[in-house]
PDB file of N, CA and C in Angstrom:
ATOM      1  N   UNK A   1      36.461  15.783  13.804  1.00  0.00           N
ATOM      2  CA  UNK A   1      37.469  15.146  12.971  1.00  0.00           C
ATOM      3  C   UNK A   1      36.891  14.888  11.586  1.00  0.00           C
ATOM      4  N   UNK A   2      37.725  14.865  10.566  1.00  0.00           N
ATOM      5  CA  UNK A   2      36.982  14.901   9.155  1.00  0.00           C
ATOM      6  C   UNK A   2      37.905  13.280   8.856  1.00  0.00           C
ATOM      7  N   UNK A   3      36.162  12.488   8.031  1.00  0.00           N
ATOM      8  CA  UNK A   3      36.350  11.295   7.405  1.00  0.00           C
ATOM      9  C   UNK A   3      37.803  10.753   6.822  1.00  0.00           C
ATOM     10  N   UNK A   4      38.248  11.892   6.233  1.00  0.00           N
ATOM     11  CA  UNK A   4      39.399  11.454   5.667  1.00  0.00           C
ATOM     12  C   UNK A   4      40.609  11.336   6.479  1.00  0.00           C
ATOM     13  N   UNK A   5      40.454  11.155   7.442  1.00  0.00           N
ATOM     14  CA  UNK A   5      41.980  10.540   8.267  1.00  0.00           C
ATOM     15  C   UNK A   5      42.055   9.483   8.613  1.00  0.00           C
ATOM     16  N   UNK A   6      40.866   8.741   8.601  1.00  0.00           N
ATOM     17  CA  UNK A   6      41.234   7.289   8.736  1.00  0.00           C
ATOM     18  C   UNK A   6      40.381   6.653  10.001  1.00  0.00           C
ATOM     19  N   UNK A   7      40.208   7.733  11.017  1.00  0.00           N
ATOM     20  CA  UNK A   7      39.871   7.755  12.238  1.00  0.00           C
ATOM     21  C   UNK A   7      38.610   7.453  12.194  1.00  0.00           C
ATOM     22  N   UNK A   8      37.808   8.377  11.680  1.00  0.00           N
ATOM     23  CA  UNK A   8      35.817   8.580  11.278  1.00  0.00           C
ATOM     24  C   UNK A   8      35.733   6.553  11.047  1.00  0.00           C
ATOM     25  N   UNK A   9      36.605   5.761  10.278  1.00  0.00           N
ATOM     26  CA  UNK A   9      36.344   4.795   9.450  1.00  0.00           C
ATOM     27  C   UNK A   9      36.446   3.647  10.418  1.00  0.00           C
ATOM     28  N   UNK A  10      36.840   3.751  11.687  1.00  0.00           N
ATOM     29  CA  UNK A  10      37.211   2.714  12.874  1.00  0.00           C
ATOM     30  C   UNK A  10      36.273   3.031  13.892  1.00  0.00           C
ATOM     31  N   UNK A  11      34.998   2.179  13.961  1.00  0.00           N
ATOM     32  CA  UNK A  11      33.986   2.439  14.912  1.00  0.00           C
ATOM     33  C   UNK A  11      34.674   2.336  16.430  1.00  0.00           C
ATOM     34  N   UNK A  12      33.618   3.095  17.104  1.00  0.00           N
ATOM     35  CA  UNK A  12      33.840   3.426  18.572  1.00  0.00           C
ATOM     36  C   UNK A  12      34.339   2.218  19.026  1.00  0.00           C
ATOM     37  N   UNK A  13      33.652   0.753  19.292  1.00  0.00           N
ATOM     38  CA  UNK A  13      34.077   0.036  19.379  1.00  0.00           C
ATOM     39  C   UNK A  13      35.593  -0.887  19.367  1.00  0.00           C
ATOM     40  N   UNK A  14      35.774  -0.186  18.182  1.00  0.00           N
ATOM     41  CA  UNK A  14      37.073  -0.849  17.659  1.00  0.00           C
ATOM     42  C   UNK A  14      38.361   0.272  18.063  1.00  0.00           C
ATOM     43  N   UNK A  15      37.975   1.444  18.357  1.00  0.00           N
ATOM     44  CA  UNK A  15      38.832   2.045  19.164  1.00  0.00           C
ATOM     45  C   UNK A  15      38.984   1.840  20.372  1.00  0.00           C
ATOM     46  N   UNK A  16      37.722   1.852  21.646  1.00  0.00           N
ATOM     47  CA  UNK A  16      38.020   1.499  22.381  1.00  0.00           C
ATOM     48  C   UNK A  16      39.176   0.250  22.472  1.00  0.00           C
ATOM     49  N   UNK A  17      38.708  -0.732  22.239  1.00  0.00           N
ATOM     50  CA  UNK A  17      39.508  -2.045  21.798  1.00  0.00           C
ATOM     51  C   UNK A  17      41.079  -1.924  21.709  1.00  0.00           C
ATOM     52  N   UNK A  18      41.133  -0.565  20.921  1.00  0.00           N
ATOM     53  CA  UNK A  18      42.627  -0.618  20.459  1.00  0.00           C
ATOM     54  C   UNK A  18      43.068   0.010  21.949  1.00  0.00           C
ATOM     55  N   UNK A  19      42.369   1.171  22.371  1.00  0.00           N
ATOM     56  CA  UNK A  19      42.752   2.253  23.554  1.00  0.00           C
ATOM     57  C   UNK A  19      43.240   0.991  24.518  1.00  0.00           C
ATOM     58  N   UNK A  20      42.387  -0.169  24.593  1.00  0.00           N
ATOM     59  CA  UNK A  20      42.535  -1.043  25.530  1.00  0.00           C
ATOM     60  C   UNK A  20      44.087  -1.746  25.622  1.00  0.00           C
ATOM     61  N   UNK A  21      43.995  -1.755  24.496  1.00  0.00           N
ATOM     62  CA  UNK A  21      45.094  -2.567  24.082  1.00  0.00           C
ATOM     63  C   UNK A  21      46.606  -1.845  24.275  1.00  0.00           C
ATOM     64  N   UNK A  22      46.586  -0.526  24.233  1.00  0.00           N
ATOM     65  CA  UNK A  22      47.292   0.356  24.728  1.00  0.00           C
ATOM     66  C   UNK A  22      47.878   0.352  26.017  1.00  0.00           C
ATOM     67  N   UNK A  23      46.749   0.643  26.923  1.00  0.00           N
ATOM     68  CA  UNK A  23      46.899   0.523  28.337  1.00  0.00           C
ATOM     69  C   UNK A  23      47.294  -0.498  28.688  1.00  0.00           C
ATOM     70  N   UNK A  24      46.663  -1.480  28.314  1.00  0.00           N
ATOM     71  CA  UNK A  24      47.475  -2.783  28.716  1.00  0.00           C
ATOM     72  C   UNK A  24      48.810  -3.422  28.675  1.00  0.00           C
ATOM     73  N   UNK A  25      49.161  -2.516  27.566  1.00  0.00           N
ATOM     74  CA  UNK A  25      50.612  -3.041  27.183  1.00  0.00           C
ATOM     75  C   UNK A  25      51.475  -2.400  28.190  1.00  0.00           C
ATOM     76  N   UNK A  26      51.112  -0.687  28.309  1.00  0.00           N
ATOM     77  CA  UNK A  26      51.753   0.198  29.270  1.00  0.00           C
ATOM     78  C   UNK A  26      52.048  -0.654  30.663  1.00  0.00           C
ATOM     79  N   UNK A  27      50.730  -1.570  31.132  1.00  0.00           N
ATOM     80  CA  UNK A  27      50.633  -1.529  32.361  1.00  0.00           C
ATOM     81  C   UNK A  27      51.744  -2.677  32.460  1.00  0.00           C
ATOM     82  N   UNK A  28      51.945  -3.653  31.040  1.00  0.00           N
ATOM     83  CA  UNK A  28      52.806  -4.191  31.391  1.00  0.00           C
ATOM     84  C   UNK A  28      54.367  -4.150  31.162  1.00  0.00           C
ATOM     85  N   UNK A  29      54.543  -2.978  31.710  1.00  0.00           N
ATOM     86  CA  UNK A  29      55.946  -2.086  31.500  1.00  0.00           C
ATOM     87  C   UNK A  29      56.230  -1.758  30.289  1.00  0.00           C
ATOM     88  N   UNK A  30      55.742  -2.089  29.476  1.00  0.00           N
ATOM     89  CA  UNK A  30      56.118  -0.953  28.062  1.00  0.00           C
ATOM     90  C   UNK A  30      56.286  -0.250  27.935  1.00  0.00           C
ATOM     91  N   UNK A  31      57.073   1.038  27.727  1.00  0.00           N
ATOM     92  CA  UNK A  31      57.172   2.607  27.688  1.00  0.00           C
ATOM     93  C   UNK A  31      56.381   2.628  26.355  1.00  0.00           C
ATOM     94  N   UNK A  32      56.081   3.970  26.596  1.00  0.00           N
ATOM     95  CA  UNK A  32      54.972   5.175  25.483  1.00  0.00           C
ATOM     96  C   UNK A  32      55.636   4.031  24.292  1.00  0.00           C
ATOM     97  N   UNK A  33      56.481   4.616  23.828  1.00  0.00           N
ATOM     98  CA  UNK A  33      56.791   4.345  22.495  1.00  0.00           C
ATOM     99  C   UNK A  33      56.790   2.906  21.811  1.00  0.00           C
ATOM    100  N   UNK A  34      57.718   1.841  23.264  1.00  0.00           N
ATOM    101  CA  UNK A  34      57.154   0.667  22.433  1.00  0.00           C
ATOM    102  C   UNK A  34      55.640   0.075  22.295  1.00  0.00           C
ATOM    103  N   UNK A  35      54.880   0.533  22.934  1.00  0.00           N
ATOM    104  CA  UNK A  35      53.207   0.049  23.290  1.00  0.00           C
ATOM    105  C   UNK A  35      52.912   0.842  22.245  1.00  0.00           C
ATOM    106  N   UNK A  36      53.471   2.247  21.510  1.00  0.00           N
ATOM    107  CA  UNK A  36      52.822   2.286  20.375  1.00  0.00           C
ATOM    108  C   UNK A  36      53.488   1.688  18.872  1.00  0.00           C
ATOM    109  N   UNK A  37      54.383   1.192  19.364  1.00  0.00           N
ATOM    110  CA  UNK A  37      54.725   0.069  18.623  1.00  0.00           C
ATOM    111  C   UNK A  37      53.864  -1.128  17.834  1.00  0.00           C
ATOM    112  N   UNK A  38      53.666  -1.594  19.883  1.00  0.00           N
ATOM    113  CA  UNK A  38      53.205  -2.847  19.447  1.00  0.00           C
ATOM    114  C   UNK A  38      51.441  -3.064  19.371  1.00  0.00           C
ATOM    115  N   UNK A  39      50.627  -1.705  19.160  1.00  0.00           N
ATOM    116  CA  UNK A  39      49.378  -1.475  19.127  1.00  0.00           C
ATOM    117  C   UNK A  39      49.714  -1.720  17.409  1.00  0.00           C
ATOM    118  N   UNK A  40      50.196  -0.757  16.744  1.00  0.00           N
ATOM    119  CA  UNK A  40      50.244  -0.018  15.452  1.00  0.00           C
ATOM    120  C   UNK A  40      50.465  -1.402  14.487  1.00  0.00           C
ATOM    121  N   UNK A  41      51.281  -1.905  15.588  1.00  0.00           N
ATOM    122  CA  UNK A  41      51.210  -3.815  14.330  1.00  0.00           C
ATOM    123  C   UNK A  41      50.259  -4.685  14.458  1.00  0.00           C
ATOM    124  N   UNK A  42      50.096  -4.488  15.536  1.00  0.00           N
ATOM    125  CA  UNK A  42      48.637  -5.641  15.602  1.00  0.00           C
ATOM    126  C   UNK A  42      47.527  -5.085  15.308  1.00  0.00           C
ATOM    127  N   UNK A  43      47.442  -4.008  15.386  1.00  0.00           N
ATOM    128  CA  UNK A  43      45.801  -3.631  14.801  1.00  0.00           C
ATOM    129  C   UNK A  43      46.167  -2.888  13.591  1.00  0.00           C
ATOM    130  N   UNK A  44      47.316  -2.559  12.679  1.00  0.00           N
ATOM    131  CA  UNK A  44      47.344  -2.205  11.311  1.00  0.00           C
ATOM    132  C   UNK A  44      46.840  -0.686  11.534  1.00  0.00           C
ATOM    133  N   UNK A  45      47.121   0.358  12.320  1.00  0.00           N
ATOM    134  CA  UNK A  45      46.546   1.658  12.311  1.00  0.00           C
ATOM    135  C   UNK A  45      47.732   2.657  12.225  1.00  0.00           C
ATOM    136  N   UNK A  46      47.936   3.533  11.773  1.00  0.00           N
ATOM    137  CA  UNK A  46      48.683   4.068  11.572  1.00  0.00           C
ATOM    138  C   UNK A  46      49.212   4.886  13.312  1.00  0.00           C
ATOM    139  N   UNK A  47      50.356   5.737  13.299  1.00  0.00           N
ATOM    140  CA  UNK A  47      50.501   6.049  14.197  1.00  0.00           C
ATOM    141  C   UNK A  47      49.634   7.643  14.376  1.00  0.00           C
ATOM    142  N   UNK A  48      49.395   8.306  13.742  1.00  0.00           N
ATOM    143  CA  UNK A  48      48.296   9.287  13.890  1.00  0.00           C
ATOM    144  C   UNK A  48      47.192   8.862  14.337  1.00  0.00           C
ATOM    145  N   UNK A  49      46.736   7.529  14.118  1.00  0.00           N
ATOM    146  CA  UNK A  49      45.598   7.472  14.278  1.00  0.00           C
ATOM    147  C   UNK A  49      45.506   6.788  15.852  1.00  0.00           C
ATOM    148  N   UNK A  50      46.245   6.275  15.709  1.00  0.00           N
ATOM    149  CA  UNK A  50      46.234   5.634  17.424  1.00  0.00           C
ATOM    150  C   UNK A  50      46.620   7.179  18.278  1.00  0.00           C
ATOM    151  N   UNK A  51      47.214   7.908  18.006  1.00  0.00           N
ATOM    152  CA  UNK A  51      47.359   8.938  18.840  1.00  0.00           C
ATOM    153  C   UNK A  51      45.995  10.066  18.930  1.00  0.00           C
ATOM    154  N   UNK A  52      45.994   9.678  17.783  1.00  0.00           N
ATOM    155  CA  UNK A  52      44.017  10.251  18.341  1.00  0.00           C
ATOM    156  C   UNK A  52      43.064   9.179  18.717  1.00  0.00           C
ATOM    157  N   UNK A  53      43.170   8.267  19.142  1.00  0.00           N
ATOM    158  CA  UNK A  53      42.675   7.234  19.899  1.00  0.00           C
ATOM    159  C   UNK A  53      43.433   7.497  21.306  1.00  0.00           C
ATOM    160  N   UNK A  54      44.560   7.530  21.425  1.00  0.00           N
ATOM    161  CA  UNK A  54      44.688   7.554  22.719  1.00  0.00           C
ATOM    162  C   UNK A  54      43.897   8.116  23.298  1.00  0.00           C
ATOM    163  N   UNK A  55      44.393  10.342  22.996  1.00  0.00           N
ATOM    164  CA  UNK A  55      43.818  11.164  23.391  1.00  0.00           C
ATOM    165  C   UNK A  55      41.976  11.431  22.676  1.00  0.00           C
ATOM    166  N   UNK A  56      41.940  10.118  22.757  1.00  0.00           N
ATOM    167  CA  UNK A  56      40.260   9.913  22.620  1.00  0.00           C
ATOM    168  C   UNK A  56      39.570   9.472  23.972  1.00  0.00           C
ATOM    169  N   UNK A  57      40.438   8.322  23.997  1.00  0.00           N
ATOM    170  CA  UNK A  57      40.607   7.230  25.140  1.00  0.00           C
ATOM    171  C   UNK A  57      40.475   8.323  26.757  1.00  0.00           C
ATOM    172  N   UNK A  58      41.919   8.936  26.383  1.00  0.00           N
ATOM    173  CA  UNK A  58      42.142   9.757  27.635  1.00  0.00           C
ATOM    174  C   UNK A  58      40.408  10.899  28.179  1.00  0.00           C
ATOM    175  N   UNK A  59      40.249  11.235  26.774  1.00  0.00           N
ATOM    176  CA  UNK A  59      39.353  12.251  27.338  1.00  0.00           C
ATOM    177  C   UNK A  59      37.917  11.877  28.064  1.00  0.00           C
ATOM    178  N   UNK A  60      38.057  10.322  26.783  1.00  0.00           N
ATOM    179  CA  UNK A  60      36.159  10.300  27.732  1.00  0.00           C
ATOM    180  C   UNK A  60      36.317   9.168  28.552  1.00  0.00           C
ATOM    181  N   UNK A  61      38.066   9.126  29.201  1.00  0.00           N
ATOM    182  CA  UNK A  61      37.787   8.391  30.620  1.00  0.00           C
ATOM    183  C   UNK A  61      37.587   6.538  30.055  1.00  0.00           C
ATOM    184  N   UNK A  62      37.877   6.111  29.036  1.00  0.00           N
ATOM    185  CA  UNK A  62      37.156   4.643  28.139  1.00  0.00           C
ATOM    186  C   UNK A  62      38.003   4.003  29.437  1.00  0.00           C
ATOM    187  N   UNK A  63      37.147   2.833  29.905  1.00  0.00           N
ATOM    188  CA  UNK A  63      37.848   1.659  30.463  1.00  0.00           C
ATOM    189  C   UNK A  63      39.160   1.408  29.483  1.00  0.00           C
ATOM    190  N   UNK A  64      40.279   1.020  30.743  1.00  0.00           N
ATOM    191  CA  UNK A  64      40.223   0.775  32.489  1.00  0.00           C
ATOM    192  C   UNK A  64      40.524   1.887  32.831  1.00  0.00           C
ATOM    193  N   UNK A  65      40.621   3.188  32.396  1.00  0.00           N
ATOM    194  CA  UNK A  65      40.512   4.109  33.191  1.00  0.00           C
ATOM    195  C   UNK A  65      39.742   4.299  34.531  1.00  0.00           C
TER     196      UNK A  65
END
């Protein structure tokens, strides 16, 4: 991924965090869309960028997977 998307600039950490925050919302019945709703306001990330966080999330398995 190249620096300039926004992504490079949000340490591992702070993605996980968000990925977390994702799942969690899902688990508590949120569909896809509003959980990326309500990620994208509370952590101020755009929606590209949480979607490469998800499928960040998804690939290397990040807790609670």
């Amino acid at each position: 991924m190249t620096p300039d998307n926004g992504h490079e600039q949000l340490v591992e950490d702070r993605r996980k965090e968000i990925f977390l925050a994702l799942v969690e919302a899902q688990d508590r019945e949120m569909d896809v869309a509003q959980s990326h709703r309500f990620v994208v306001r509370r952590f101020g990330v755009s929606e590209r960028q949480l979607r490469e966080i998800e499928e960040e999330g998804l690939d290397c398995e990040w807790p609670p997977l």
